[in-house]
C-alpha atoms as a PDB file:
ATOM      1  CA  UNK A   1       0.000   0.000   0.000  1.00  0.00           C
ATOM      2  CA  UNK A   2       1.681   3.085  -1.488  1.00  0.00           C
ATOM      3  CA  UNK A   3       1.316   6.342   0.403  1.00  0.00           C
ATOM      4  CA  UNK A   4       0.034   8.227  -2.192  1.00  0.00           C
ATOM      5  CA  UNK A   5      -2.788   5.328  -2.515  1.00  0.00           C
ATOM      6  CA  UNK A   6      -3.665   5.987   1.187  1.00  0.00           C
ATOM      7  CA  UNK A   7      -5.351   9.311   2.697  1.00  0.00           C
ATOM      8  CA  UNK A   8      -7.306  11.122   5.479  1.00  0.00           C
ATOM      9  CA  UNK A   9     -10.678  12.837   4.412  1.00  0.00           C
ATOM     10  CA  UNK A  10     -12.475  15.180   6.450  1.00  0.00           C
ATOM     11  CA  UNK A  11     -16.367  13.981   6.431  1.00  0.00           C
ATOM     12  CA  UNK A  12     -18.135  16.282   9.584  1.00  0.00           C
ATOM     13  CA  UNK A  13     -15.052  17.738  10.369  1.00  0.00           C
ATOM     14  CA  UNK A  14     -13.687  14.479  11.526  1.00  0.00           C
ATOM     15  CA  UNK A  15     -10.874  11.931  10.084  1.00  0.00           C
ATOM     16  CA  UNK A  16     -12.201   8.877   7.912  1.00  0.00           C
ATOM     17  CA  UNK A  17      -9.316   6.802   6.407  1.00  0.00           C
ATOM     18  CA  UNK A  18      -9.577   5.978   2.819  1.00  0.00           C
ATOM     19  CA  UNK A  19      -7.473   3.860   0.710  1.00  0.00           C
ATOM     20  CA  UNK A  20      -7.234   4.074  -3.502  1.00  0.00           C
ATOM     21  CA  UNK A  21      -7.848   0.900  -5.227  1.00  0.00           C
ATOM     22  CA  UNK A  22      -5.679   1.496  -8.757  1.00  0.00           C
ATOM     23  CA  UNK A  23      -6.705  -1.679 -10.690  1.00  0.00           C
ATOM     24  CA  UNK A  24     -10.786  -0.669  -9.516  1.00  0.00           C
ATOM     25  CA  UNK A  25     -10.000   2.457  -9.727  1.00  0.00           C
ATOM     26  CA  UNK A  26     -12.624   2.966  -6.487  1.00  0.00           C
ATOM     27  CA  UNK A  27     -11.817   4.821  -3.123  1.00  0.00           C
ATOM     28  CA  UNK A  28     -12.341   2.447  -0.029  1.00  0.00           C
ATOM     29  CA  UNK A  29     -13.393   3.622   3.308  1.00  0.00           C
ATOM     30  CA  UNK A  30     -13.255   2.393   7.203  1.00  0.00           C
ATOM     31  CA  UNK A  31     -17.307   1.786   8.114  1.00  0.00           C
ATOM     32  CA  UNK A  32     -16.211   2.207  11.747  1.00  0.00           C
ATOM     33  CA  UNK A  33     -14.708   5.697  11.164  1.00  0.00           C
ATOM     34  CA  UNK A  34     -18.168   6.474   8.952  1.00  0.00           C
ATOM     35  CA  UNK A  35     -20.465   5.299  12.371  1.00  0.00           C
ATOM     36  CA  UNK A  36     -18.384   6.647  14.689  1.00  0.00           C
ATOM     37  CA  UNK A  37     -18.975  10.328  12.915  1.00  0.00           C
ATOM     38  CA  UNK A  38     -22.667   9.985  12.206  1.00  0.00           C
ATOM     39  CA  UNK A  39     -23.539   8.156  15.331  1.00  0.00           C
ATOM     40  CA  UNK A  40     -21.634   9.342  17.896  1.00  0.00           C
ATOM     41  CA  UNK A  41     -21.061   6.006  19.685  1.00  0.00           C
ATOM     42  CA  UNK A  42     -18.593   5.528  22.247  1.00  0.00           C
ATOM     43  CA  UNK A  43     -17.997   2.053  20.823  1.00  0.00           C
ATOM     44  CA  UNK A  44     -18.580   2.212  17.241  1.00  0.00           C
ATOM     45  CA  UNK A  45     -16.916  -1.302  16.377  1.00  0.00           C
ATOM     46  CA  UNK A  46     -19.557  -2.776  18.919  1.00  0.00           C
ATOM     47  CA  UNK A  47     -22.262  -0.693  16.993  1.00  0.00           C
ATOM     48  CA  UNK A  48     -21.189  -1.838  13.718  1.00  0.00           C
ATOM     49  CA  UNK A  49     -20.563  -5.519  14.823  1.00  0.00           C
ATOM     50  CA  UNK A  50     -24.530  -5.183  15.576  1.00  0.00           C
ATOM     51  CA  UNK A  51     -25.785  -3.273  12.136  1.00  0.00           C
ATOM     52  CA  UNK A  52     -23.604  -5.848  10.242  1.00  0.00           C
ATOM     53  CA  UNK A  53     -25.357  -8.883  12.099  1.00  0.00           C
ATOM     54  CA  UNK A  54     -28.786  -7.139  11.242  1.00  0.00           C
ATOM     55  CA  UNK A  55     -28.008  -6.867   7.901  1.00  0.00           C
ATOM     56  CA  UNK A  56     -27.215 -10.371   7.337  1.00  0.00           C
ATOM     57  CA  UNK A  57     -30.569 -11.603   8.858  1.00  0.00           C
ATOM     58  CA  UNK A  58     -32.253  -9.243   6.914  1.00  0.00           C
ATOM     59  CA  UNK A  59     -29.936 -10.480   3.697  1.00  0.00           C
ATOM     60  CA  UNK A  60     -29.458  -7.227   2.920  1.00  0.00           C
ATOM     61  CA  UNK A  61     -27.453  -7.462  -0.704  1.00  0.00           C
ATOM     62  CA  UNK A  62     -24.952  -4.753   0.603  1.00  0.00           C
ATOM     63  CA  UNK A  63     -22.922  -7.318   3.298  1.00  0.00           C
ATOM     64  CA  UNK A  64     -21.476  -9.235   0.181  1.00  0.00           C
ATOM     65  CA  UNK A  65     -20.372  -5.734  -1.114  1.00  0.00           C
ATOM     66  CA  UNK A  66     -18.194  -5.405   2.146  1.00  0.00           C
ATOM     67  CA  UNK A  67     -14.084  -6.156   2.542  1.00  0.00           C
ATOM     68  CA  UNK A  68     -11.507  -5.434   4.575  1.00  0.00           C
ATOM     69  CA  UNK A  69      -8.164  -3.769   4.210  1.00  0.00           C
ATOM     70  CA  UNK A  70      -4.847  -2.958   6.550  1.00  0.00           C
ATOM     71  CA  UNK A  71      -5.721   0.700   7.770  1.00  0.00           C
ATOM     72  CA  UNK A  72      -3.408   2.594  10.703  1.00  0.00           C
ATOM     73  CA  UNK A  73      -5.136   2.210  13.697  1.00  0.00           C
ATOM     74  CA  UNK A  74      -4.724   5.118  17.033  1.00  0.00           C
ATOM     75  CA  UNK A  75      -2.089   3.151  18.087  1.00  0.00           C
ATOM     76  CA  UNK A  76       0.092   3.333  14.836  1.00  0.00           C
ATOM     77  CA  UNK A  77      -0.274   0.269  14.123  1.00  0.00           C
ATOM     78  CA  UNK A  78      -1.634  -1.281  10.554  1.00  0.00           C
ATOM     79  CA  UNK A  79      -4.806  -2.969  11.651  1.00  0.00           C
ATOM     80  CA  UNK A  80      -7.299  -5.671   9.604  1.00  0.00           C
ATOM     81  CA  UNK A  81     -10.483  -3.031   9.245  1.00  0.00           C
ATOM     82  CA  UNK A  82     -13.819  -3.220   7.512  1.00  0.00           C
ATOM     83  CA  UNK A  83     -14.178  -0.895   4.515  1.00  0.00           C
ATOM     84  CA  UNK A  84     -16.736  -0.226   1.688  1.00  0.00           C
ATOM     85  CA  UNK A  85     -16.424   1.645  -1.486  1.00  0.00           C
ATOM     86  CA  UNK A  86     -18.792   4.484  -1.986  1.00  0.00           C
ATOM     87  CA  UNK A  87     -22.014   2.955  -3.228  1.00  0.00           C
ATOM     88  CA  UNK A  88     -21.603   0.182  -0.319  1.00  0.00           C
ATOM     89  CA  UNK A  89     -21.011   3.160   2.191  1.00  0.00           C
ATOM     90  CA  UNK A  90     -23.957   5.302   0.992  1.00  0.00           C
ATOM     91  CA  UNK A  91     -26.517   2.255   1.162  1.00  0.00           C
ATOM     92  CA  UNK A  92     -24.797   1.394   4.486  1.00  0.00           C
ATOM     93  CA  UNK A  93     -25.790   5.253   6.005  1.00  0.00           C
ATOM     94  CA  UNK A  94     -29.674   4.165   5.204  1.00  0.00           C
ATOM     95  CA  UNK A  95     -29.847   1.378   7.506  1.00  0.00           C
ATOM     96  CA  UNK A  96     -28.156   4.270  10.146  1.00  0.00           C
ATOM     97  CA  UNK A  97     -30.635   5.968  12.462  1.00  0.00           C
ATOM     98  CA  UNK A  98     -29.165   9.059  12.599  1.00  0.00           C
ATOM     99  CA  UNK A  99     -29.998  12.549  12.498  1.00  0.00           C
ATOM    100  CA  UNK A 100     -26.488  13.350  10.965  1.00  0.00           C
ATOM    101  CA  UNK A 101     -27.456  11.074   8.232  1.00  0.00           C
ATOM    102  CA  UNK A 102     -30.854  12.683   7.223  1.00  0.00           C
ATOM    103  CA  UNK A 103     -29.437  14.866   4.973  1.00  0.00           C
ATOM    104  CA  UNK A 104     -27.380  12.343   2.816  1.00  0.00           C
ATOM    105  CA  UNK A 105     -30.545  10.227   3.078  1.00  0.00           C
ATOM    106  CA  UNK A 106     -32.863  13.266   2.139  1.00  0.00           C
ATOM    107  CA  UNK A 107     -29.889  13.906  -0.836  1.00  0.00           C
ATOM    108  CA  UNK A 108     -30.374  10.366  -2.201  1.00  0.00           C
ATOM    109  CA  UNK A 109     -33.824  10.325  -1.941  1.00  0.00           C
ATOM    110  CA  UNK A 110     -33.907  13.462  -4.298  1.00  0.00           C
ATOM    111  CA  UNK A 111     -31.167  12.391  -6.321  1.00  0.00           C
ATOM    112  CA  UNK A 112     -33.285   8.808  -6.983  1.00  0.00           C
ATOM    113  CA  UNK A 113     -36.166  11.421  -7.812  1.00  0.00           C
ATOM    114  CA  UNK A 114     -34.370  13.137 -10.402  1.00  0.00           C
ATOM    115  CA  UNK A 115     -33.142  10.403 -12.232  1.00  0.00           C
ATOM    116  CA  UNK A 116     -36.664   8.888 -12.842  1.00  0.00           C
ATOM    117  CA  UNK A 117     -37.825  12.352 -13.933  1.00  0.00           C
ATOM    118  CA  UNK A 118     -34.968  12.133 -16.317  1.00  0.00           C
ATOM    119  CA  UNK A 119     -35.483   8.941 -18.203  1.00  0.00           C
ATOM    120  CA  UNK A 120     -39.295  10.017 -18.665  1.00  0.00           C
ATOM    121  CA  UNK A 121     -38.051  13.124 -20.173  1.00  0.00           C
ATOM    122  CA  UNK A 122     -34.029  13.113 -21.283  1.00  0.00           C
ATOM    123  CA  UNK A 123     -33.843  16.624 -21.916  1.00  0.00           C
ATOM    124  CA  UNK A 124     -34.071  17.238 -17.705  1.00  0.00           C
ATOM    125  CA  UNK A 125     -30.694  15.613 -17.563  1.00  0.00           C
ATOM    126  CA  UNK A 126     -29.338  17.723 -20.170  1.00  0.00           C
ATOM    127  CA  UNK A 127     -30.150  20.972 -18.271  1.00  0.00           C
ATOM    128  CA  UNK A 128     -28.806  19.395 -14.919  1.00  0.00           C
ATOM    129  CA  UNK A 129     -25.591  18.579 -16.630  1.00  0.00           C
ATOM    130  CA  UNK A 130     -25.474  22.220 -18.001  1.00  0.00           C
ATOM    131  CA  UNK A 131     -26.237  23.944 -14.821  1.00  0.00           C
ATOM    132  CA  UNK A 132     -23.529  20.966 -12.658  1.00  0.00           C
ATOM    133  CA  UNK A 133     -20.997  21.926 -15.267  1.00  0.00           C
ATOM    134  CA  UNK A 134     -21.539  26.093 -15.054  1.00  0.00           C
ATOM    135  CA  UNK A 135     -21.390  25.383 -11.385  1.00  0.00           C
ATOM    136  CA  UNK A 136     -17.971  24.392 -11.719  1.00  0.00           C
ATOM    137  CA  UNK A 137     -16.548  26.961 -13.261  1.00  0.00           C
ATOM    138  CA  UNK A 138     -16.322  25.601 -16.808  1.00  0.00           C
ATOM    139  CA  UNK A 139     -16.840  27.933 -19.919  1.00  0.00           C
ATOM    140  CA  UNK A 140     -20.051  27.255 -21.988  1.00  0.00           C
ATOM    141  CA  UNK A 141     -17.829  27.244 -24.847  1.00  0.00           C
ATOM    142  CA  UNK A 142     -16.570  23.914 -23.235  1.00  0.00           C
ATOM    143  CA  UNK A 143     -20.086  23.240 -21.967  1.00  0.00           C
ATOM    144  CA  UNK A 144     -21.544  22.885 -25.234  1.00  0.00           C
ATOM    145  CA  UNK A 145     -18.274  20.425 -26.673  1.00  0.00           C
ATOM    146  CA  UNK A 146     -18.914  18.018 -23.326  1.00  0.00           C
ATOM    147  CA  UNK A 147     -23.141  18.086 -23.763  1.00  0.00           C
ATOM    148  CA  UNK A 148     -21.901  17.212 -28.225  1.00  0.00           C
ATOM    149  CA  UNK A 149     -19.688  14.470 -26.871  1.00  0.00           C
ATOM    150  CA  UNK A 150     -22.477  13.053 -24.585  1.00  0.00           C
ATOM    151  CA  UNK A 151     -24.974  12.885 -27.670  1.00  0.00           C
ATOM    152  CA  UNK A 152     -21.922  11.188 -30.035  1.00  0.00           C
ATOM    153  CA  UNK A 153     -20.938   8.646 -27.116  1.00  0.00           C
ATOM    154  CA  UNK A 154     -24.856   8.224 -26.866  1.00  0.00           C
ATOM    155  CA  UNK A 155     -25.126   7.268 -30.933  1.00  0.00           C
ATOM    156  CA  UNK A 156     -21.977   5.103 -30.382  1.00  0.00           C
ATOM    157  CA  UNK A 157     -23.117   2.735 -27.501  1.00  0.00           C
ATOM    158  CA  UNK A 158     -26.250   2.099 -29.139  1.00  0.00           C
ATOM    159  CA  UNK A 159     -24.850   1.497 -32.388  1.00  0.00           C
ATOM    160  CA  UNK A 160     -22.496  -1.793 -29.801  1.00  0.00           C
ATOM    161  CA  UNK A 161     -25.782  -2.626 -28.734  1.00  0.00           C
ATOM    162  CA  UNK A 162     -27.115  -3.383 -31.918  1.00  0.00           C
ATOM    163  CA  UNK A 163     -24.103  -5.463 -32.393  1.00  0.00           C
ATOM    164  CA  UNK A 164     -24.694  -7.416 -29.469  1.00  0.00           C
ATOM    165  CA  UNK A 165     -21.929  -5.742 -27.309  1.00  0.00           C
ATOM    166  CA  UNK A 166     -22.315  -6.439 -23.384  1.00  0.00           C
ATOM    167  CA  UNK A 167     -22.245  -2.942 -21.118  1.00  0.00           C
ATOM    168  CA  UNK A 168     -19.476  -2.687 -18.740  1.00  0.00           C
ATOM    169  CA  UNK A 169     -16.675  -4.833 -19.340  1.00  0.00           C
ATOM    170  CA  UNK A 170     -17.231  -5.129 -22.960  1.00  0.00           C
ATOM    171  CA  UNK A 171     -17.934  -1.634 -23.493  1.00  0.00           C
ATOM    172  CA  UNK A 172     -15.046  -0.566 -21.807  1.00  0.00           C
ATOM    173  CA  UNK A 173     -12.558  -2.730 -23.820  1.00  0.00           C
ATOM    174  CA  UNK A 174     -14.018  -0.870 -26.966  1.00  0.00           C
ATOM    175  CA  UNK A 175     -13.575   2.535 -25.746  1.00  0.00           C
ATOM    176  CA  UNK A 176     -10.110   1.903 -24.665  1.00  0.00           C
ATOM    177  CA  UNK A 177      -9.163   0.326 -28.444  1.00  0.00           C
ATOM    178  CA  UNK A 178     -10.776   3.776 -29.450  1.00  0.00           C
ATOM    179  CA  UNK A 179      -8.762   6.081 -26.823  1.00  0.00           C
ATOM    180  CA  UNK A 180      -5.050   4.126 -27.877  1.00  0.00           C
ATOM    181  CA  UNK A 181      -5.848   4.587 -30.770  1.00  0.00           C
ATOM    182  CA  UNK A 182      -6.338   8.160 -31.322  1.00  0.00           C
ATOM    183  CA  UNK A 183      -4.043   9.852 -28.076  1.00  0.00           C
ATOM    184  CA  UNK A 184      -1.323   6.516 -28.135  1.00  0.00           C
ATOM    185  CA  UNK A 185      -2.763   6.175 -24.479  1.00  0.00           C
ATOM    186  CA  UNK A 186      -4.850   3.979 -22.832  1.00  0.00           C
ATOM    187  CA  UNK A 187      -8.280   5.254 -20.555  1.00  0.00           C
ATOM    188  CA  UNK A 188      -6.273   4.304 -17.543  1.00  0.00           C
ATOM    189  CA  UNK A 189      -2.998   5.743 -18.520  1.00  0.00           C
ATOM    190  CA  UNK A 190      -4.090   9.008 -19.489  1.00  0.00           C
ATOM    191  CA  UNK A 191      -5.916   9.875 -16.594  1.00  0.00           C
ATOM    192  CA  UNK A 192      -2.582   9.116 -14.814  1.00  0.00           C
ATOM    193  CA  UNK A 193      -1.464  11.550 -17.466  1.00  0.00           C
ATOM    194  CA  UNK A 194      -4.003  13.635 -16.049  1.00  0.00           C
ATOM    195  CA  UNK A 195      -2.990  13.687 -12.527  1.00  0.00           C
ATOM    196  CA  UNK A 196      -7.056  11.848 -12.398  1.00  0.00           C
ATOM    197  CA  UNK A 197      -8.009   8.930 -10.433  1.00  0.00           C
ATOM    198  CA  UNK A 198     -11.978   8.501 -10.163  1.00  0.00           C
ATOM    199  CA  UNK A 199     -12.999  11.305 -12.193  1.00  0.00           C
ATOM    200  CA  UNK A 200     -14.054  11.031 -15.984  1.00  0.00           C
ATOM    201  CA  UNK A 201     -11.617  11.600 -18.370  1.00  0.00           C
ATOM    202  CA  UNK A 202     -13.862  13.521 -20.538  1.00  0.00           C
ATOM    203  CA  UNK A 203     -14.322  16.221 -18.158  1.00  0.00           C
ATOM    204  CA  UNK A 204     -11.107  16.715 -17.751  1.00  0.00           C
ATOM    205  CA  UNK A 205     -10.354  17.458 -21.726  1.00  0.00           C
ATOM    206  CA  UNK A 206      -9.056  20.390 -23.026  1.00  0.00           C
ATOM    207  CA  UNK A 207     -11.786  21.560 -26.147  1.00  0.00           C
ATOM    208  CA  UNK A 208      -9.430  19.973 -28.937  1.00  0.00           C
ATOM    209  CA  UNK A 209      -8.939  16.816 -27.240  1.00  0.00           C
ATOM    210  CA  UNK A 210     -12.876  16.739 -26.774  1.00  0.00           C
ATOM    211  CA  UNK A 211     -12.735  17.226 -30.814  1.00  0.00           C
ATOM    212  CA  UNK A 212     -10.599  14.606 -31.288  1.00  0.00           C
ATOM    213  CA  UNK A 213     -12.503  12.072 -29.050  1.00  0.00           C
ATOM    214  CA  UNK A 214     -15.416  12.833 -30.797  1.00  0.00           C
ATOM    215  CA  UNK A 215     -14.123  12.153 -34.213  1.00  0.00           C
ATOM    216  CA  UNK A 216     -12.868   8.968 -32.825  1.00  0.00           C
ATOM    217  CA  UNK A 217     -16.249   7.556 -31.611  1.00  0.00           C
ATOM    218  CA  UNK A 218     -18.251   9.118 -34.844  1.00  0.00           C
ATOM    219  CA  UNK A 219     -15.811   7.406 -36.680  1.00  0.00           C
ATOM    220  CA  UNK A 220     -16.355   4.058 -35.002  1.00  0.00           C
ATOM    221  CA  UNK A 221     -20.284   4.626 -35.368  1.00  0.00           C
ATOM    222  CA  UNK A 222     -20.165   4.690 -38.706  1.00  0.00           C
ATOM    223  CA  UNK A 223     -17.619   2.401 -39.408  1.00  0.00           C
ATOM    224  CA  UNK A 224     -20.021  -0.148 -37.310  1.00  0.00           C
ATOM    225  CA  UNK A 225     -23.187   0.452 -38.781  1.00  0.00           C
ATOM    226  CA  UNK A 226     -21.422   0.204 -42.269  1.00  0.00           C
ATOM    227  CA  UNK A 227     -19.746  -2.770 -41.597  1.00  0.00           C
ATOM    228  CA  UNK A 228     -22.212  -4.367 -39.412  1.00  0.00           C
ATOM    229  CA  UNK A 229     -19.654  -6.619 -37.381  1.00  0.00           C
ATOM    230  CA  UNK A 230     -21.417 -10.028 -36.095  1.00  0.00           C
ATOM    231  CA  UNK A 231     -18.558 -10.748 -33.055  1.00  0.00           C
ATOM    232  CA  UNK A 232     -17.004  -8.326 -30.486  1.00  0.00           C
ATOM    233  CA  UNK A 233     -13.809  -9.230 -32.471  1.00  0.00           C
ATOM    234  CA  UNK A 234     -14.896  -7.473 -35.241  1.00  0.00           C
ATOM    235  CA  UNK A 235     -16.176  -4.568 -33.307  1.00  0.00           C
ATOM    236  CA  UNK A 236     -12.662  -4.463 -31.653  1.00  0.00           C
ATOM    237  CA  UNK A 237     -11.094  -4.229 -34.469  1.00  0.00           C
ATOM    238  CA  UNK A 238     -13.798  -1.285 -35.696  1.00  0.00           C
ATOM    239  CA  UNK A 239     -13.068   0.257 -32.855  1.00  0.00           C
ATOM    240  CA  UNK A 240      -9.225   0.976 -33.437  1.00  0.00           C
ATOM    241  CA  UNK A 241     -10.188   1.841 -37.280  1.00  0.00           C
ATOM    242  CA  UNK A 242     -12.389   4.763 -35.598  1.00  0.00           C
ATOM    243  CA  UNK A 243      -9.188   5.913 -33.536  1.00  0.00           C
ATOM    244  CA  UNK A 244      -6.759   5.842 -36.224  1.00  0.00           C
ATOM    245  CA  UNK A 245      -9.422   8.200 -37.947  1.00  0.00           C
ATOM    246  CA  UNK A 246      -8.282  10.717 -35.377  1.00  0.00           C
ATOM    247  CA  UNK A 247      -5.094   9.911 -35.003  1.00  0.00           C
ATOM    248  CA  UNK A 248      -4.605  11.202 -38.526  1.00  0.00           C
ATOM    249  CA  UNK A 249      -6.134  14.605 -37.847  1.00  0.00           C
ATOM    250  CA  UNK A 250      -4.041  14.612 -34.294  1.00  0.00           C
ATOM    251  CA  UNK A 251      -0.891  14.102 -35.870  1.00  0.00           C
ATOM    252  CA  UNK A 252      -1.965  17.001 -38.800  1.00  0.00           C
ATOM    253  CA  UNK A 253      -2.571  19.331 -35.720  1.00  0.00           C
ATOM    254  CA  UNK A 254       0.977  18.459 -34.330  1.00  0.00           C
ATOM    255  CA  UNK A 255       2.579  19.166 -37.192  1.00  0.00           C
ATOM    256  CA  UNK A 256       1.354  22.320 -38.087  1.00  0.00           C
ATOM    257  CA  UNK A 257       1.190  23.384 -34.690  1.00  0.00           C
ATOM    258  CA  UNK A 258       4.526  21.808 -33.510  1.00  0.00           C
ATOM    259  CA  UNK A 259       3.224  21.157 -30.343  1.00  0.00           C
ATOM    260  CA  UNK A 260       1.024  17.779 -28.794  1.00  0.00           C
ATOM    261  CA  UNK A 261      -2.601  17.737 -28.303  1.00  0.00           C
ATOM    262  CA  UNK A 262      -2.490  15.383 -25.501  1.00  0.00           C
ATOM    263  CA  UNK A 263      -2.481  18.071 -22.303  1.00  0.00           C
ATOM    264  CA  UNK A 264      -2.084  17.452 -19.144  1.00  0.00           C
ATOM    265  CA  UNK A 265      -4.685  20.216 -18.100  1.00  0.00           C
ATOM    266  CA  UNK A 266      -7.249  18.990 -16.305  1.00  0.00           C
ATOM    267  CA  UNK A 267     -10.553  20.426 -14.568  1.00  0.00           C
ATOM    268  CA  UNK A 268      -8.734  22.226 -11.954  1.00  0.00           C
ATOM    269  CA  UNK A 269      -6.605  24.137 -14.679  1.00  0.00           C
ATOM    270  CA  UNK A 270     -10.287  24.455 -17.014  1.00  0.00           C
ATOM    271  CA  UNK A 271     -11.961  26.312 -14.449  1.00  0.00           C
ATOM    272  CA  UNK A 272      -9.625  28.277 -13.012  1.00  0.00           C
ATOM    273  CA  UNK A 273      -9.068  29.448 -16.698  1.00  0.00           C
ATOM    274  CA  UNK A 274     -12.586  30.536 -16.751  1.00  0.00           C
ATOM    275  CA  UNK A 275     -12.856  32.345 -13.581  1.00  0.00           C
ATOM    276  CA  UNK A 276      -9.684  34.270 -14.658  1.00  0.00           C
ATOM    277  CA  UNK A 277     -11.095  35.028 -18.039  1.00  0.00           C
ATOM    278  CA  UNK A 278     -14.843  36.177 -15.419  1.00  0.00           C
ATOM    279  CA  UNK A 279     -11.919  38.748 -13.452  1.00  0.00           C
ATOM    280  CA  UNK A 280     -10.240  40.040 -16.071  1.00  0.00           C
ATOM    281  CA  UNK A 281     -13.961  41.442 -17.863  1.00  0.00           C
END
């Protein structure tokens, strides 16, 4: 366990260790630290021991989501402790009669809301996306390229579905034939590029490299429905056709330019760019 896989995050203006998982690319965090904060206990390892015993008569799904890793204890020491990545931990909070965890519970209950609301009318989720985005200090100019590359990424998945390509695992393979392709980097090592761990890559594009991604996946859509490929081999190989596509116009761009297109800007550096360009009105 490296140190810079292993932190302290404030939640209530108390300490709750965390730990990076790099191949899940999920955060993990101590349950005990989590009920100790929103409970209050003076024994939270007794209160958990009891929740966790509760759950498993109940069969609550959320037990088998559970793990433990090798935390520092008070006493310095690396201790065996129970953990759960953040969907585990937020269902975990629901089963917690607490009045510190009304609000997250209140939060999920409207965030459960939304989402319904959204896939009875699509164009909600559009405008919450615009006004999350603005609220983070992007520029609409770079609004409006992330809200074109949702629709394109939209056209694309469907267009694997049709070809009898499995979400998740399968899905993910393709993009990252797409993503070599086009930037010589794969998903995972150009976030490191990044300076990302959890947070999408695409938000953390610079406006050309948002181009580029999009004329790798339009590329691939059309290639597909062209083609119509009958086995995930063939759409794998699709796929990389799609990113050389780009490739070609990113290595045009280079040489004219005579500098890369591959930044290492992320969102931090996007919206602070914005809020300068707000200042300097």
């Amino acid at each position: 366990m490296s140190k810079k896989d292993t932190s302290i995050v404030l939640f209530h203006e108390k300490q709750v260790r965390r730990h990076w998982d790099d191949k899940k690319e999920l955060w993990y965090f101590s349950i005990v630290d989590v009920i100790e904060i929103l409970t209050d206990s003076p024994r939270p390892r007794k209160y958990w021991n009891a929740l966790k015993t509760k759950l498993l008569e109940e069969g609550s799904e959320v037990s088998q989501k559970l793990g433990q890793l090798k935390m520092k204890a008070q006493d310095g020491k690396m201790r065996m402790t129970d953990v759960a990545d953040t969907e585990a931990l937020l269902r975990l909070i629901q089963s917690i009669p607490s009045p510190k965890a009304e609000p997250l519970k209140i939060w999920l209950a409207k965030v459960g809301y939304e989402r319904i609301e959204e896939t009875e009318d699509p164009e909600l989720a559009i405008d919450r996306a615009m006004r999350t985005y603005l609220k983070k200090g992007y520029s609409k100019e770079w609004i409006n390229q992330r809200l074109k590359t949702i629709e394109v990424r939209k056209e694309l998945t469907d267009e694997w579905e049709e070809r009898g390509v499995k979400k998740g695992l399968e899905f993910a393979i393709l993009t990252d034939e797409i993503t070599k392709a086009w930037s010589g980097k794969s998903v995972k090592s150009y976030k490191k590029f990044k300076g990302l761990k959890k947070q999408n890559l695409r938000d953390n594009m610079t406006n050309l490299e948002l181009v580029l991604n999009m004329l790798a996946e339009v590329s691939t859509t059309e290639i597909s429905k062209e083609k119509k490929p009958k086995t995930f081999s063939e759409s794998k190989i699709i796929a990389k056709k799609g990113g050389d596509t780009a490739k070609k116009a990113r290595k045009d761009i280079e040489q004219k330019t005579g500098k890369s297109t591959i930044s290492t800007k992320n969102a931090t550096h996007l919206q602070k760019n914005n809020i300068k360009k707000l200042f300097n009105k």
